[in-house]
PDB file of N, CA and C in Angstrom:
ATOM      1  N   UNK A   1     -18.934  15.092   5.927  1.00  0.00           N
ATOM      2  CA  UNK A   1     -17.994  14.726   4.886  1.00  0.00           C
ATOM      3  C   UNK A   1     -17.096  13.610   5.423  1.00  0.00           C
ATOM      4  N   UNK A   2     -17.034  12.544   4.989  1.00  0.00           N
ATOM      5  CA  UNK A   2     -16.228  11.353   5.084  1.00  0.00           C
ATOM      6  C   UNK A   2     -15.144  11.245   3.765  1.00  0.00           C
ATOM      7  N   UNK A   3     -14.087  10.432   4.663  1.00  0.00           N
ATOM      8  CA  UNK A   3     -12.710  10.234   4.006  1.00  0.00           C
ATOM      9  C   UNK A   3     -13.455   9.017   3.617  1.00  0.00           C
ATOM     10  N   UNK A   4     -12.757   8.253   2.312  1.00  0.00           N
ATOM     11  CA  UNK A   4     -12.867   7.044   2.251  1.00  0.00           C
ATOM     12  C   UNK A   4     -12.080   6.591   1.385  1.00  0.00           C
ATOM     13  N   UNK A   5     -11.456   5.244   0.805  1.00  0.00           N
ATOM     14  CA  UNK A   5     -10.853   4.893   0.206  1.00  0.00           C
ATOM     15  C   UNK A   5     -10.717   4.563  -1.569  1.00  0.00           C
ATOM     16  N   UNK A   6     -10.204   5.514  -2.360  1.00  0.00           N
ATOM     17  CA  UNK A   6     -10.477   5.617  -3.363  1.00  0.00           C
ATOM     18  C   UNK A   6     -11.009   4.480  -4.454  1.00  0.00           C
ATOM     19  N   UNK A   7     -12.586   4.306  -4.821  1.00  0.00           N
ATOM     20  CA  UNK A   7     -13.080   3.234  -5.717  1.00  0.00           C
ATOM     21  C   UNK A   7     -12.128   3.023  -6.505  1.00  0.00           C
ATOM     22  N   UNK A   8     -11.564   3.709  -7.359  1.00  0.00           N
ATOM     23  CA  UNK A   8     -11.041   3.489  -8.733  1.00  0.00           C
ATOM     24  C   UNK A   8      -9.030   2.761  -8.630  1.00  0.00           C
ATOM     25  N   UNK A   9      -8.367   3.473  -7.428  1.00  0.00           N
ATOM     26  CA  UNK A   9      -7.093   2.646  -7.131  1.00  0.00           C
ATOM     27  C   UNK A   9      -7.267   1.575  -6.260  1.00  0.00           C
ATOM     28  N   UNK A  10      -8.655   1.777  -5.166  1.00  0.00           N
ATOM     29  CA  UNK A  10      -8.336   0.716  -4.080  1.00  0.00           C
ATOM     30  C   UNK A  10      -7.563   1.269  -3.162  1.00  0.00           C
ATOM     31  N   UNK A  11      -7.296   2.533  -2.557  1.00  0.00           N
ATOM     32  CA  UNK A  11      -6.494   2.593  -2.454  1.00  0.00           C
ATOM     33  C   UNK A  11      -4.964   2.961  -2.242  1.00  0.00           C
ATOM     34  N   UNK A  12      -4.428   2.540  -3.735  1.00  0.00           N
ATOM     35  CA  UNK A  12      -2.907   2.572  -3.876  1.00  0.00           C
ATOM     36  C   UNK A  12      -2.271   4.105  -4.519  1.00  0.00           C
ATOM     37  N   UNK A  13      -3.340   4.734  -4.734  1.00  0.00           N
ATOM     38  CA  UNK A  13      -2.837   6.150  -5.466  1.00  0.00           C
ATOM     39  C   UNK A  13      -2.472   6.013  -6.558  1.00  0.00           C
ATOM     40  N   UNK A  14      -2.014   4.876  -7.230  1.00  0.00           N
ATOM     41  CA  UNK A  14      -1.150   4.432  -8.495  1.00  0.00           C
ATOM     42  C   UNK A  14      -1.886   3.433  -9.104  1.00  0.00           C
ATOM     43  N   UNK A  15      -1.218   3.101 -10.524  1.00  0.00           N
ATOM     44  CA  UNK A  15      -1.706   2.053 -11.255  1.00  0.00           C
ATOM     45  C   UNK A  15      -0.465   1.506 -12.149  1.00  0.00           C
ATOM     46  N   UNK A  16      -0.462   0.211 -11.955  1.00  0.00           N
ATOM     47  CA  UNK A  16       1.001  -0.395 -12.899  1.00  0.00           C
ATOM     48  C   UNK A  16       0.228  -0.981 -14.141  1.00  0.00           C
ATOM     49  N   UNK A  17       0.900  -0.757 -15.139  1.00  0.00           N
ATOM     50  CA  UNK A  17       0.645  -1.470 -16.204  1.00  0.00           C
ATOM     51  C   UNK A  17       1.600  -2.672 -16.466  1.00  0.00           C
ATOM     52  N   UNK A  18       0.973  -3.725 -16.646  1.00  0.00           N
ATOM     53  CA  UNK A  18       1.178  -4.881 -16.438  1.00  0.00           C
ATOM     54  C   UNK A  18       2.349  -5.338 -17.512  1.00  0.00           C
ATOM     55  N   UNK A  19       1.818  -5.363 -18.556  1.00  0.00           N
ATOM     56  CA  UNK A  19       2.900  -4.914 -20.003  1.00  0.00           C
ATOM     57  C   UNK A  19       4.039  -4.397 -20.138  1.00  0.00           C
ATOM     58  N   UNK A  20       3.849  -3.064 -19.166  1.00  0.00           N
ATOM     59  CA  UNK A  20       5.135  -2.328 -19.873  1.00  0.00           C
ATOM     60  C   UNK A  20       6.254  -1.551 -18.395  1.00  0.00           C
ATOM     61  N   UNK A  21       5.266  -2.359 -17.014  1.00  0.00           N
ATOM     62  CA  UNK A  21       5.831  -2.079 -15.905  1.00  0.00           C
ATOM     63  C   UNK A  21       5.754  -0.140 -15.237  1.00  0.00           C
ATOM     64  N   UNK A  22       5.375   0.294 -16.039  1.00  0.00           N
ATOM     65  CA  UNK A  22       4.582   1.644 -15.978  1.00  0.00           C
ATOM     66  C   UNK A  22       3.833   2.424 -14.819  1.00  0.00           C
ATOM     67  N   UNK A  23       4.071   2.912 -14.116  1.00  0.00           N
ATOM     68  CA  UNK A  23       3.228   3.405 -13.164  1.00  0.00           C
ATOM     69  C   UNK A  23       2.571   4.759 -13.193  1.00  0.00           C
ATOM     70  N   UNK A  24       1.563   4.674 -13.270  1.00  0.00           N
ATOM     71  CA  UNK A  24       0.672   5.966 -13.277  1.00  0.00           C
ATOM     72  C   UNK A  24      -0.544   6.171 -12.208  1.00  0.00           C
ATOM     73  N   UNK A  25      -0.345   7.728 -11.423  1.00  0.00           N
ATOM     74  CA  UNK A  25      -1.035   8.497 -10.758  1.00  0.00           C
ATOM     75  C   UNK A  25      -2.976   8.205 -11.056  1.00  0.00           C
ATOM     76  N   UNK A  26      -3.111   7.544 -10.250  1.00  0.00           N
ATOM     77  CA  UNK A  26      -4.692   7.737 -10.349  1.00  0.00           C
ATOM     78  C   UNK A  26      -5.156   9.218 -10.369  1.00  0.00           C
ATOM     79  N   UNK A  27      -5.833   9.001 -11.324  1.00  0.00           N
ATOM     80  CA  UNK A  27      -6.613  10.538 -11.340  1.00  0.00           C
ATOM     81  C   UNK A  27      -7.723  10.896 -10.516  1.00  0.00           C
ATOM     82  N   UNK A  28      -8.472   9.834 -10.240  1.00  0.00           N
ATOM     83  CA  UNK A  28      -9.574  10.508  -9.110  1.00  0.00           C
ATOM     84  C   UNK A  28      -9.546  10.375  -8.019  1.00  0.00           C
ATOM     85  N   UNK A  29      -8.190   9.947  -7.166  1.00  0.00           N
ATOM     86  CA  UNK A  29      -7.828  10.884  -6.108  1.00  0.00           C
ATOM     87  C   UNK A  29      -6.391  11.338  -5.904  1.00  0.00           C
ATOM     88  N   UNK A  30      -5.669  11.856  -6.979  1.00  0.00           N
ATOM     89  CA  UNK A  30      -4.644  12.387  -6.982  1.00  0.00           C
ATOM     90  C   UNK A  30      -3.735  11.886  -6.648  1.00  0.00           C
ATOM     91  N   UNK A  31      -3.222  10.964  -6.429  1.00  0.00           N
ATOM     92  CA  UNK A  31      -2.491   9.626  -5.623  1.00  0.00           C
ATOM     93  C   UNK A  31      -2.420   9.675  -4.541  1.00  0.00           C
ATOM     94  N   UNK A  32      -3.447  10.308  -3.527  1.00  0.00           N
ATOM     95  CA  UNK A  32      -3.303  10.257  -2.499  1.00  0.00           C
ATOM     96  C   UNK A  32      -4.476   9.105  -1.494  1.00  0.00           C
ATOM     97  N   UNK A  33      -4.960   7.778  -2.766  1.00  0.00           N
ATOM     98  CA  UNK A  33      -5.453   6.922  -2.391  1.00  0.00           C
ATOM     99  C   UNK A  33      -6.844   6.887  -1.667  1.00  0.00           C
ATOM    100  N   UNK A  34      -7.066   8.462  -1.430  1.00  0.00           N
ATOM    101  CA  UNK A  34      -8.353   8.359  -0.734  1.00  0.00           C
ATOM    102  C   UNK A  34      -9.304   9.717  -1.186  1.00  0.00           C
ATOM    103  N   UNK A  35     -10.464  10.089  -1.052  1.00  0.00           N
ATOM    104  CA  UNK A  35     -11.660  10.919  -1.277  1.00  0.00           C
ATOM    105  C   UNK A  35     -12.338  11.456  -0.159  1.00  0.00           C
ATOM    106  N   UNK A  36     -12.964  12.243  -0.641  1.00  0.00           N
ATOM    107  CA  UNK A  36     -13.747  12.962   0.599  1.00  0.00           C
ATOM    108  C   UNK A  36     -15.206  12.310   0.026  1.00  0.00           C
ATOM    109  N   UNK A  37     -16.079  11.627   0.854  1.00  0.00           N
ATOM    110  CA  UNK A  37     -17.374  11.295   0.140  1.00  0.00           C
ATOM    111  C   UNK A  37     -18.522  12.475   0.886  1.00  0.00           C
ATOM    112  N   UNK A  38     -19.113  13.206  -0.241  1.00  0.00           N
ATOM    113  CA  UNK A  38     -20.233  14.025   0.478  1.00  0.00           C
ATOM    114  C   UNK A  38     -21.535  13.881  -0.516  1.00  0.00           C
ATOM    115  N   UNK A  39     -22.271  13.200   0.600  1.00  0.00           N
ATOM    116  CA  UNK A  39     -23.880  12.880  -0.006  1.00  0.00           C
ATOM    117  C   UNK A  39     -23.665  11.581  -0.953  1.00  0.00           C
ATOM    118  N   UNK A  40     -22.947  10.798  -0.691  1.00  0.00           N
ATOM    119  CA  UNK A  40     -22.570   9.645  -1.820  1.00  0.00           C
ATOM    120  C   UNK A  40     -21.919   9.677  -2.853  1.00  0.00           C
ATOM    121  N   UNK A  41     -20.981  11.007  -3.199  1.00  0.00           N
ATOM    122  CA  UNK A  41     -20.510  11.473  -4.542  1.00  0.00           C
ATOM    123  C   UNK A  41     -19.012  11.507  -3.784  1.00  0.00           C
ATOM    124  N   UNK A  42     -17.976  11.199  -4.130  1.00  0.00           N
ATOM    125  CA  UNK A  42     -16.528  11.113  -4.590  1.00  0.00           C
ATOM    126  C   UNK A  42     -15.809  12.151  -4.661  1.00  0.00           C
ATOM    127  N   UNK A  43     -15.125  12.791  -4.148  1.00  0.00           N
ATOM    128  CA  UNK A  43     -14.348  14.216  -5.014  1.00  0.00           C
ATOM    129  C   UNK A  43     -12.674  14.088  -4.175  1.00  0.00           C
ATOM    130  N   UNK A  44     -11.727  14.667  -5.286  1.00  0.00           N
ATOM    131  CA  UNK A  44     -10.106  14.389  -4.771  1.00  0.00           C
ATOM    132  C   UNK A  44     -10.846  15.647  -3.607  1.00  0.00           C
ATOM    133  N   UNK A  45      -9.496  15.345  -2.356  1.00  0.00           N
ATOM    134  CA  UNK A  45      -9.278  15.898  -1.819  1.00  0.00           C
ATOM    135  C   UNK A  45      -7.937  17.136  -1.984  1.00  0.00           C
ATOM    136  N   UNK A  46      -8.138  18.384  -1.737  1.00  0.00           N
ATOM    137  CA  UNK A  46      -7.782  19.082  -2.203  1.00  0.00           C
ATOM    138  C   UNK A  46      -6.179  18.853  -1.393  1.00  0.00           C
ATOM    139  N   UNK A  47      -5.185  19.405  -1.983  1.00  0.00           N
ATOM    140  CA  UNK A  47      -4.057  19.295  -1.638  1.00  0.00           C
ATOM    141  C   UNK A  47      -3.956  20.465  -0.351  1.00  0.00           C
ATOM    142  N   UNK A  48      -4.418  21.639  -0.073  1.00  0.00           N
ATOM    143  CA  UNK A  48      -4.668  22.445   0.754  1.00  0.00           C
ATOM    144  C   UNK A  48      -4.979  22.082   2.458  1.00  0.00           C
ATOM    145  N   UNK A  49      -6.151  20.620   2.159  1.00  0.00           N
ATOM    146  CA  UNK A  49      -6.959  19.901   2.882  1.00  0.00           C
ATOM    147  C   UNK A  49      -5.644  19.070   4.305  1.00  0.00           C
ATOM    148  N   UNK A  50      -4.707  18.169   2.906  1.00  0.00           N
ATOM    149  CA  UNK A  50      -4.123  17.661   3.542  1.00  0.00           C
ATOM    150  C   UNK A  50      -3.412  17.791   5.262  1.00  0.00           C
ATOM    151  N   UNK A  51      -2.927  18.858   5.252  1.00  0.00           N
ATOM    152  CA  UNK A  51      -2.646  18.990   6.777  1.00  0.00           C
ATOM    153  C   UNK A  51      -3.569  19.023   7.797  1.00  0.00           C
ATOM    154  N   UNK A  52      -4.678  18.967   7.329  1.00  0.00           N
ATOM    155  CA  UNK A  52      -5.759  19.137   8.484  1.00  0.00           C
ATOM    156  C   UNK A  52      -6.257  17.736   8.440  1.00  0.00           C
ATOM    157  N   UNK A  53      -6.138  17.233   7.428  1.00  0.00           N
ATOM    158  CA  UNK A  53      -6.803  15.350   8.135  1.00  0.00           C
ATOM    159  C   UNK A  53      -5.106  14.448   7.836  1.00  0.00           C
ATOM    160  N   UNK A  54      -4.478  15.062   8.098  1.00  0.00           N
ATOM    161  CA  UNK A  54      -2.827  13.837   7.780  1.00  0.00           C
ATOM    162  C   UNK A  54      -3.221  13.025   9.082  1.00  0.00           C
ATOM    163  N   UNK A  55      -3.425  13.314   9.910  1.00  0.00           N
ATOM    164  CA  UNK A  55      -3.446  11.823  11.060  1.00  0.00           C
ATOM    165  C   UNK A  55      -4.601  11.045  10.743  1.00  0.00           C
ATOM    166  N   UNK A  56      -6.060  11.150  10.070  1.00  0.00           N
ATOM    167  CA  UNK A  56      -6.929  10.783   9.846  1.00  0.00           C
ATOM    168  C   UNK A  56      -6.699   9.913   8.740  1.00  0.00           C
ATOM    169  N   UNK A  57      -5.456  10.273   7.575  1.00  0.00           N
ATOM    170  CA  UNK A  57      -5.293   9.478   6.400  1.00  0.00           C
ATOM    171  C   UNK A  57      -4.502   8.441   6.906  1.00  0.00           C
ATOM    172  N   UNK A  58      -3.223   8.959   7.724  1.00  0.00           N
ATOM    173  CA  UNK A  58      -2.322   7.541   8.188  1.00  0.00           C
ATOM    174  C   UNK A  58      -3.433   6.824   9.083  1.00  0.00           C
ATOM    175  N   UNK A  59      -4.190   7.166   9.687  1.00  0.00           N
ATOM    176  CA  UNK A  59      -4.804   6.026  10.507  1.00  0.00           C
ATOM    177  C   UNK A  59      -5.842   5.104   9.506  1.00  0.00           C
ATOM    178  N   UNK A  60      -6.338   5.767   8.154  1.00  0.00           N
ATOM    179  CA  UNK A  60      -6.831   4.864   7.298  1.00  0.00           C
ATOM    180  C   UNK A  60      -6.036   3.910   6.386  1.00  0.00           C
ATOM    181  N   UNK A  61      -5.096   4.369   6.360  1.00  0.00           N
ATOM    182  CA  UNK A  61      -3.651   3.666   5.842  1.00  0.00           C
ATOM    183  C   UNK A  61      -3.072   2.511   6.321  1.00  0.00           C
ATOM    184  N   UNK A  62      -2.901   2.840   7.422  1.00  0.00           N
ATOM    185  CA  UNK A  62      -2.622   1.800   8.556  1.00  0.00           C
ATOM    186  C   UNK A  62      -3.349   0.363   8.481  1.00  0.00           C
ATOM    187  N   UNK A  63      -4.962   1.061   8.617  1.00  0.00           N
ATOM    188  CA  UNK A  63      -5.720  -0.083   8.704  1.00  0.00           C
ATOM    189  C   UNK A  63      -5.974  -0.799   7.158  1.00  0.00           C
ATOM    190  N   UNK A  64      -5.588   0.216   6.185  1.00  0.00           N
ATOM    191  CA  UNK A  64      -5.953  -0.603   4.916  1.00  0.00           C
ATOM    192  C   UNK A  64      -4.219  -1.899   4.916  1.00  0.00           C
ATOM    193  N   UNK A  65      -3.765  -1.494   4.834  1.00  0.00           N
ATOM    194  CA  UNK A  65      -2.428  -2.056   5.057  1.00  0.00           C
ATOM    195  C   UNK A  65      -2.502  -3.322   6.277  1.00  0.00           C
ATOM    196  N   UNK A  66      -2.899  -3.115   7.389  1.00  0.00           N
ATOM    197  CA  UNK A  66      -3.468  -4.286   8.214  1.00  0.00           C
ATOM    198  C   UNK A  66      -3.878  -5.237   7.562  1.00  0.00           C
ATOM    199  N   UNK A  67      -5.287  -4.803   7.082  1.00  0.00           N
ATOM    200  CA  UNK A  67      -6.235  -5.843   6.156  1.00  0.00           C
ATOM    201  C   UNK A  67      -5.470  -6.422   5.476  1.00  0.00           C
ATOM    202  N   UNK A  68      -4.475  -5.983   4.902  1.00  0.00           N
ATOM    203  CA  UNK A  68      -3.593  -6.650   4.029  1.00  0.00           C
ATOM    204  C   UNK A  68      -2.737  -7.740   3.961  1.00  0.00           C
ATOM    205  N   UNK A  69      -2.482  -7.708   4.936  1.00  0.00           N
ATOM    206  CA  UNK A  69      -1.499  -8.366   6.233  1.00  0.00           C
ATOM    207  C   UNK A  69      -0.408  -7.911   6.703  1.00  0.00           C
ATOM    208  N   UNK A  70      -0.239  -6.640   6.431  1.00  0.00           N
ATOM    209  CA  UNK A  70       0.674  -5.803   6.690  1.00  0.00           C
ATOM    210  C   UNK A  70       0.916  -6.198   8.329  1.00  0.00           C
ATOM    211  N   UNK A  71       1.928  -6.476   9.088  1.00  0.00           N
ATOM    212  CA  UNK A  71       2.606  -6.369  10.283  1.00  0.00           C
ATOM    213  C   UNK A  71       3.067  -5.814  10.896  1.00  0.00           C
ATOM    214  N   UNK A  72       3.664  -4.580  10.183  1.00  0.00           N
ATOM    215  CA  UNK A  72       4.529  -3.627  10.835  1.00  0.00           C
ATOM    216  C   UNK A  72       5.761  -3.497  10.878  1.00  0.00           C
ATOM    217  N   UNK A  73       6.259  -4.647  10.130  1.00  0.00           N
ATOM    218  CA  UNK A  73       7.998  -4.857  10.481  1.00  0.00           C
ATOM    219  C   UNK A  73       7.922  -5.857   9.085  1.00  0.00           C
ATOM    220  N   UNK A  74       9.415  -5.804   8.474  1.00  0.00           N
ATOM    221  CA  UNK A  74       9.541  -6.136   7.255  1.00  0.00           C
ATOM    222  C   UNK A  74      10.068  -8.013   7.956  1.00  0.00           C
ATOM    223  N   UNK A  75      10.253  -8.897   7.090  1.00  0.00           N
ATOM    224  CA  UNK A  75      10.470 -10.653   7.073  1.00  0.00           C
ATOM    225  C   UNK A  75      11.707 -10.411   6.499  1.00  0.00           C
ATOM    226  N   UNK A  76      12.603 -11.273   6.944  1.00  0.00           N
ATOM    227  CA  UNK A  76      13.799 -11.309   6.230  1.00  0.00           C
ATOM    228  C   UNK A  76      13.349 -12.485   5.178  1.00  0.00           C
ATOM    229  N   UNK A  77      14.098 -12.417   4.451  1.00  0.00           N
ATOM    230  CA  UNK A  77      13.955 -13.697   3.158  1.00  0.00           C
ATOM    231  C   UNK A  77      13.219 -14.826   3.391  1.00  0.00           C
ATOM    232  N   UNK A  78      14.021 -15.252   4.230  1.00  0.00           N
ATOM    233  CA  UNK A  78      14.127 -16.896   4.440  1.00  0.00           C
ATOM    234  C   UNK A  78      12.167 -16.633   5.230  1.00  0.00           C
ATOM    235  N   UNK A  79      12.061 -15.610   5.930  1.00  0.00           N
ATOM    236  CA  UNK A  79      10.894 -15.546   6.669  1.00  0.00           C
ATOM    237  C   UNK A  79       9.511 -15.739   5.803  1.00  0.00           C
ATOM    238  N   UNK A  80       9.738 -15.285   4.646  1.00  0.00           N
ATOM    239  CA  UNK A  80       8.451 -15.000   3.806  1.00  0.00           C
ATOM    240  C   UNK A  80       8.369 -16.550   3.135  1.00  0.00           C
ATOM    241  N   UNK A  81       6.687 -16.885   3.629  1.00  0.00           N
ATOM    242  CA  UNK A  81       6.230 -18.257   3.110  1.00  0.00           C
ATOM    243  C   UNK A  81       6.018 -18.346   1.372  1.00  0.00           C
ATOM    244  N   UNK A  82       6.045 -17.196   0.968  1.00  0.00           N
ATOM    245  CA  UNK A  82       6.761 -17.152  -0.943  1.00  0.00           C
ATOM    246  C   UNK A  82       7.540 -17.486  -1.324  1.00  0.00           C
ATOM    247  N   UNK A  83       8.917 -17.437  -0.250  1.00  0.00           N
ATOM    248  CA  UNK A  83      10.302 -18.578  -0.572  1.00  0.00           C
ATOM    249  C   UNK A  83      10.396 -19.857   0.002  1.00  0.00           C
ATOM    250  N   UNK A  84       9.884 -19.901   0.621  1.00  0.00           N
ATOM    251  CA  UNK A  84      10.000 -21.071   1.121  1.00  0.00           C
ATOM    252  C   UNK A  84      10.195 -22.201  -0.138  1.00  0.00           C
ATOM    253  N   UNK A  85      11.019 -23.171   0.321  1.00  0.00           N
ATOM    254  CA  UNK A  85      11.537 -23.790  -0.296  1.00  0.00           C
ATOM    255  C   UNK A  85      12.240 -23.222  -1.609  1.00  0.00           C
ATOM    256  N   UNK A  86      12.925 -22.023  -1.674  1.00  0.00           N
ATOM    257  CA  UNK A  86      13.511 -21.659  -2.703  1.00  0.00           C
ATOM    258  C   UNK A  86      15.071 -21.608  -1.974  1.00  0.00           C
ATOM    259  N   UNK A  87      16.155 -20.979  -2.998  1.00  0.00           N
ATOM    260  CA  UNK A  87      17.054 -20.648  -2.753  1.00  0.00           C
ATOM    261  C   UNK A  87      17.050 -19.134  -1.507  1.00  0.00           C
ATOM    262  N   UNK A  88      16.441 -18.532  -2.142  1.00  0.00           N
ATOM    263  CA  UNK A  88      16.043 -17.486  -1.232  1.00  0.00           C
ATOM    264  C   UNK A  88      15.294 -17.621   0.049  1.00  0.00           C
ATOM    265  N   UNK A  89      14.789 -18.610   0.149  1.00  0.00           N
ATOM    266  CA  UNK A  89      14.082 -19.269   1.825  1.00  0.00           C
ATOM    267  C   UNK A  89      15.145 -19.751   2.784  1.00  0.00           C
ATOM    268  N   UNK A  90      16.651 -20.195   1.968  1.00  0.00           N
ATOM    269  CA  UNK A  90      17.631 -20.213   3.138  1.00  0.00           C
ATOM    270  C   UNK A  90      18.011 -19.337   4.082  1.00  0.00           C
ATOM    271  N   UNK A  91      18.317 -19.539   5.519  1.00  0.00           N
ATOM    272  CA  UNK A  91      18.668 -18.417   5.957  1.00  0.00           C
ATOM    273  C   UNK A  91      20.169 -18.958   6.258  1.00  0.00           C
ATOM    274  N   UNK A  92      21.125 -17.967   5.560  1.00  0.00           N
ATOM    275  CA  UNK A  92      22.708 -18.131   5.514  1.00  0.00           C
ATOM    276  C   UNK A  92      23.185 -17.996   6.687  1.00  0.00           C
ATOM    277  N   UNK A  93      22.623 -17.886   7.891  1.00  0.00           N
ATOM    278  CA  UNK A  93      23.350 -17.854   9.134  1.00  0.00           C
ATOM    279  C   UNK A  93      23.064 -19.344   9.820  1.00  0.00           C
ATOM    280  N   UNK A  94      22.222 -19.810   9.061  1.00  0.00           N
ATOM    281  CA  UNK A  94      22.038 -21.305   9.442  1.00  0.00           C
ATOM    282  C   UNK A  94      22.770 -22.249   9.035  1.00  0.00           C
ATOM    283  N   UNK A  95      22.859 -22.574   7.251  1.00  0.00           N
ATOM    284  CA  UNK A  95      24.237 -23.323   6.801  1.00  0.00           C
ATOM    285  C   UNK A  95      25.265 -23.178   7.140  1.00  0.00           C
ATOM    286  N   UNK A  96      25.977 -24.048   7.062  1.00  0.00           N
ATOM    287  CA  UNK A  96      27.881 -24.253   7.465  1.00  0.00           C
ATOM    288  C   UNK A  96      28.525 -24.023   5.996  1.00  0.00           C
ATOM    289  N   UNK A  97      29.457 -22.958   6.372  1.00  0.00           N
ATOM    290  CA  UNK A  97      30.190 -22.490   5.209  1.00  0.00           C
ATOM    291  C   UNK A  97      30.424 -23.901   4.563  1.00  0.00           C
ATOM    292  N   UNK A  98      30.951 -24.012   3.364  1.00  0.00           N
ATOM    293  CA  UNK A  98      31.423 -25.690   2.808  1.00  0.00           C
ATOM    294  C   UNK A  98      32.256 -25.299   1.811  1.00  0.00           C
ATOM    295  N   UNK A  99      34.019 -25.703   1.615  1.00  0.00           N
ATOM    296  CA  UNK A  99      34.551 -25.549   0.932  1.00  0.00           C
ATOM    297  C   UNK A  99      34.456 -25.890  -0.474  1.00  0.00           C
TER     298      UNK A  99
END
């Protein structure tokens, strides 16, 4: 029996609706983003289960989050190449106050 990462969230345990900002619980793996695969078939993992593979899920977590580009440590503002060049890409310890 293999863990694997849920087809239907990817994943995220959740689903946003785009429209109405909405978040809802994937149903086929309980939001807990991942499945048990046995013989090629899919099934939630039972909530019971959980304590016996919790280091097995954070270590799939981890690495899905890696892939991601996850780092490990959060960017301050100015750090993230999404602001850049915005107001929010300044970093205020750099400008000189200005009356």
């Amino acid at each position: 029996m293999d863990i694997v990462q849920c087809v239907s969230c990817e994943g995220f345990g959740w689903f946003m609706d785009d429209l109405t900002d909405e978040s809802t619980e994937c149903d086929w793996c309980g939001g807990v983003g991942y499945t048990y695969r046995v013989d090629g078939v899919d099934r939630a993992i039972p909530p019971a289960d959980y304590g016996k593979i919790a280091d097995q899920l954070e270590q799939l977590e981890t690495q899905r989050l890696r892939e991601m580009g996850y780092q490990g440590q959060a960017k301050r503002p100015w750090e993230q190449e999404i602001r850049k060049d915005t107001e929010g890409g300044i970093n205020p310890y750099d400008t000189p106050d200005t009356p």
